[in-house]
C-alpha atoms as a PDB file:
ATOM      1  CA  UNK A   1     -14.670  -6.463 -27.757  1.00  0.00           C
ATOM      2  CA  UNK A   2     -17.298  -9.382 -28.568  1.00  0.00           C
ATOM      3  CA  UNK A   3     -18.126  -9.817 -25.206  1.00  0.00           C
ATOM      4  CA  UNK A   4     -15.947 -12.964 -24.830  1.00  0.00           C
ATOM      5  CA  UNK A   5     -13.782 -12.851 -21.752  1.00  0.00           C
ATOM      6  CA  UNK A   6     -10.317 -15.188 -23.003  1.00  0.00           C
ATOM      7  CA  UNK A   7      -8.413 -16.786 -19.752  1.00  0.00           C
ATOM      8  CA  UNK A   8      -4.485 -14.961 -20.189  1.00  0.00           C
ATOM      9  CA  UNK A   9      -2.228 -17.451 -22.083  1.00  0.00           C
ATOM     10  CA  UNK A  10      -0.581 -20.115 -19.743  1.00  0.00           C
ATOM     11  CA  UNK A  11       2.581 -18.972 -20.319  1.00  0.00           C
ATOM     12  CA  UNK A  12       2.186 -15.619 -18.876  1.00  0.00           C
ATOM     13  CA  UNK A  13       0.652 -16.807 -15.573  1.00  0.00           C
ATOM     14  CA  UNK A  14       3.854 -16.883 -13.860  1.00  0.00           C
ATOM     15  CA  UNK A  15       4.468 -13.639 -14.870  1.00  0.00           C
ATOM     16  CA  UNK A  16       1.752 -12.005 -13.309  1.00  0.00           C
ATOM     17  CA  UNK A  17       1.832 -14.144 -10.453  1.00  0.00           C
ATOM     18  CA  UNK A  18       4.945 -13.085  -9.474  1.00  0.00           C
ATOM     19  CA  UNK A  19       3.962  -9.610 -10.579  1.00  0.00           C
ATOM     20  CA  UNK A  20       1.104  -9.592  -7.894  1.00  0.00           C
ATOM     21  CA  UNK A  21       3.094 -11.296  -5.543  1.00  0.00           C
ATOM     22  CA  UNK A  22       6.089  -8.412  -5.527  1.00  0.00           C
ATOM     23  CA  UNK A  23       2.900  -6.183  -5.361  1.00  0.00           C
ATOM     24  CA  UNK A  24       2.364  -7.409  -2.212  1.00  0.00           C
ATOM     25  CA  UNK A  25       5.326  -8.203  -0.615  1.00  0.00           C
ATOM     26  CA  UNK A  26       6.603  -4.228  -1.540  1.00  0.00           C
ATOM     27  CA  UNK A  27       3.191  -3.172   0.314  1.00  0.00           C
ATOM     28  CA  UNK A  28       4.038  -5.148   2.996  1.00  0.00           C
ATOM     29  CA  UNK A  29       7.966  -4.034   3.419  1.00  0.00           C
ATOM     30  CA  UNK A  30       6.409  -0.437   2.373  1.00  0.00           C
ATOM     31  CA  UNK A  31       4.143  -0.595   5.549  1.00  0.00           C
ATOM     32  CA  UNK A  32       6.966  -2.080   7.956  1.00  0.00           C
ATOM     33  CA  UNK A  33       8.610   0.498   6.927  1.00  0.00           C
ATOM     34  CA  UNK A  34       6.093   3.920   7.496  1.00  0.00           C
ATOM     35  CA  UNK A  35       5.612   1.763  11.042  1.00  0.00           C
ATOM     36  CA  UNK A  36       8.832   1.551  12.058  1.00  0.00           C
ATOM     37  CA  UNK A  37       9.466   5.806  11.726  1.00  0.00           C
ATOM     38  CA  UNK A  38       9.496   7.163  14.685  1.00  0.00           C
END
């Protein structure tokens, strides 16, 4: 690496917008879930 730090290609910000999104939203659900056990 030279140190340069390149912003990801426009086309692929969807992508991992929607990939962090899902992140989250599965967390969320994924908590709901563990606090609705008994």
């Amino acid at each position: 690496m030279n140190g340069m730090v390149l912003p990801p290609p426009p086309s692929s910000l969807p992508v991992v917008v929607l990939g962090a999104s899902g992140g989250i939203g599965r967390g969320v659900v994924r908590a709901a879930l563990d606090r609705g056990r008994p």
